[in-house]
C-alpha atoms as a PDB file:
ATOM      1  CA  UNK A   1      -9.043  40.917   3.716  1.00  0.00           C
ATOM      2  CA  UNK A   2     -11.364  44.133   3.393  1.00  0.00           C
ATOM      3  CA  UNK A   3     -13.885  44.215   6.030  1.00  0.00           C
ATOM      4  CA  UNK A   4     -17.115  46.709   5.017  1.00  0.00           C
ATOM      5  CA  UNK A   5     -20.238  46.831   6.566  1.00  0.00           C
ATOM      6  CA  UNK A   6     -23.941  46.304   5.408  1.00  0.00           C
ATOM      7  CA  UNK A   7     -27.474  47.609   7.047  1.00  0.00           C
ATOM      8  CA  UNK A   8     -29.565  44.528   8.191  1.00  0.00           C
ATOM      9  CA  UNK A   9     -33.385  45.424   9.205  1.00  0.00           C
ATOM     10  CA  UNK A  10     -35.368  42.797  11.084  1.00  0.00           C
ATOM     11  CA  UNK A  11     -39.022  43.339  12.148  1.00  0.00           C
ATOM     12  CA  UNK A  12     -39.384  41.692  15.687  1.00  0.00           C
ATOM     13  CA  UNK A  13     -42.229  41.808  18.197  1.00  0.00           C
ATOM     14  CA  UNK A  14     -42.019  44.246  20.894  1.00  0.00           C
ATOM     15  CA  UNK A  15     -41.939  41.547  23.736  1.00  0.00           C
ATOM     16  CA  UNK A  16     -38.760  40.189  22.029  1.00  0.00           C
ATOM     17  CA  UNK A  17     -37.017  43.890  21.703  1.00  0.00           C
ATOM     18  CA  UNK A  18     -37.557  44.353  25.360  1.00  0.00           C
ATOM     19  CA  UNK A  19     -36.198  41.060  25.930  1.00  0.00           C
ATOM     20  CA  UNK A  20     -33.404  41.803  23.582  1.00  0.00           C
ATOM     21  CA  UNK A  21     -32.830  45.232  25.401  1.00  0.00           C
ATOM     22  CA  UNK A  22     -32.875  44.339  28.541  1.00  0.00           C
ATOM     23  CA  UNK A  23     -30.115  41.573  27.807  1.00  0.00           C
ATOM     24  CA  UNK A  24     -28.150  44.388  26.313  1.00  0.00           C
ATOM     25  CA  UNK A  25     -28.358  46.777  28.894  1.00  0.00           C
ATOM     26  CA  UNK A  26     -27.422  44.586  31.631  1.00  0.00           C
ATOM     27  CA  UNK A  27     -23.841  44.263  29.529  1.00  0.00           C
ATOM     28  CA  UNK A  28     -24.178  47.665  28.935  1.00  0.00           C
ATOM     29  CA  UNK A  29     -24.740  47.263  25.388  1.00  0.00           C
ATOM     30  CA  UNK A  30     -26.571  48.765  22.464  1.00  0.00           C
ATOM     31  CA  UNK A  31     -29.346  46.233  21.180  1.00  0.00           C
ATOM     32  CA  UNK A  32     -27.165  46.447  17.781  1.00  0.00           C
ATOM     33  CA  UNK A  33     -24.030  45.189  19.673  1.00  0.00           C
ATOM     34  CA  UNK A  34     -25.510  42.690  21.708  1.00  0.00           C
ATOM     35  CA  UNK A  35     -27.294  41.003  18.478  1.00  0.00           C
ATOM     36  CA  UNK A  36     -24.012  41.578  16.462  1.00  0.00           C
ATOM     37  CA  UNK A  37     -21.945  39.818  19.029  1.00  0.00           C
ATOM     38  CA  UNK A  38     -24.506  36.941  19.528  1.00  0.00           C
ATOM     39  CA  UNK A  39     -24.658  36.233  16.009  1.00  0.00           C
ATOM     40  CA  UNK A  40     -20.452  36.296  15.717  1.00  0.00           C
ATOM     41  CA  UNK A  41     -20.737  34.059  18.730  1.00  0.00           C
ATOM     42  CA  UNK A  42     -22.774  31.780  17.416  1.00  0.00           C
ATOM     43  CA  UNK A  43     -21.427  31.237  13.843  1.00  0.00           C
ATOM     44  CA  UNK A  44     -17.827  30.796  16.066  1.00  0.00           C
ATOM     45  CA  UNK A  45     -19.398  27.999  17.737  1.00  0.00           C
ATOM     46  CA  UNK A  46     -20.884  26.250  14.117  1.00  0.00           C
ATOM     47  CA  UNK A  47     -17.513  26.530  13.510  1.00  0.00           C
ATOM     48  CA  UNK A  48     -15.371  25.264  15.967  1.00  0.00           C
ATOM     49  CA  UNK A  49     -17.848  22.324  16.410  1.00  0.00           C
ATOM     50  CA  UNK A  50     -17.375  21.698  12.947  1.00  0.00           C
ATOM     51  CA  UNK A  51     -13.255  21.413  13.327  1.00  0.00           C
ATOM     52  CA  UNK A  52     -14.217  19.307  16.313  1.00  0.00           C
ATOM     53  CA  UNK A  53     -16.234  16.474  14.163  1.00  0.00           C
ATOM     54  CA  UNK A  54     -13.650  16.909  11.823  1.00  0.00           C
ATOM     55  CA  UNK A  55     -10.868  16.127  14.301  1.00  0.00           C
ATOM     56  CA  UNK A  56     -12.448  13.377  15.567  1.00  0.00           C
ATOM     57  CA  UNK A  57     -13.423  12.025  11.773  1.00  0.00           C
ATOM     58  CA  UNK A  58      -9.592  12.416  11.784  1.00  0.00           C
ATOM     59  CA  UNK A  59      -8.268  10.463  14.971  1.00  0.00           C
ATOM     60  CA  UNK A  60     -11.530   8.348  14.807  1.00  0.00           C
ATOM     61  CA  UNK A  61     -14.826   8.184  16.890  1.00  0.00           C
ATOM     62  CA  UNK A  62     -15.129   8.565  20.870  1.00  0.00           C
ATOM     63  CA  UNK A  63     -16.547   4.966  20.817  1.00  0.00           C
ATOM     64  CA  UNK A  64     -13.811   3.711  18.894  1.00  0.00           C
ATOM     65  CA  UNK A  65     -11.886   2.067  21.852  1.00  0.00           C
ATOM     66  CA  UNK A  66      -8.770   4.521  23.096  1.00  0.00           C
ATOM     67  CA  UNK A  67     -10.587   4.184  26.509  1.00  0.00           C
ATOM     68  CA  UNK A  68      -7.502   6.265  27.571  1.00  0.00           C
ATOM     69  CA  UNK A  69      -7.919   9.403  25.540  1.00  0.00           C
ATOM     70  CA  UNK A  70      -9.930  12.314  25.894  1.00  0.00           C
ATOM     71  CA  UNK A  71     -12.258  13.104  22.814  1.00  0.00           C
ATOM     72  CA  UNK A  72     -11.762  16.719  20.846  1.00  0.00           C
ATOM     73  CA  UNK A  73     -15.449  17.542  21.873  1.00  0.00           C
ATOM     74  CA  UNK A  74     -15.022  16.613  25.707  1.00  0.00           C
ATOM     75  CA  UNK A  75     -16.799  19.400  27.577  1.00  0.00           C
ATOM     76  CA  UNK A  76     -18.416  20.645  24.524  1.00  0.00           C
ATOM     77  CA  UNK A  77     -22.517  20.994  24.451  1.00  0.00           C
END
């Protein structure tokens, strides 16, 4: 798999920037790399919840009556 990169430009308000900045510098980020690793944490997330509602498609619903198991999505939000 080639990975390449592409330019994104968003136009935000400058109350959200600050916000955005000062989230970055207390990880002592870049704004870039704190809205780069947000969004990759995010679509991660869309993900994995989707293998979870897959998984449990698979073995069957948490209300299905195995009163002893624990769901794939237990301690999920």
């Amino acid at each position: 798999m080639v990975m390449g990169t592409s330019v994104l430009s968003l136009r935000i308000d400058h109350e959200l920037l600050e916000r955005l900045r000062h989230h970055a510098a207390k990880r002592g980020m870049s704004v870039q790399d704190y809205v780069v690793r947000t969004l990759v944490r995010d679509d991660f997330d869309e993900r994995f919840q989707s293998a979870v509602e897959e998984t449990e498609r698979f073995y069957g619903s948490p209300d299905s009556g195995e009163g002893d198991q624990v769901r794939p999505s237990a301690g999920i939000r």
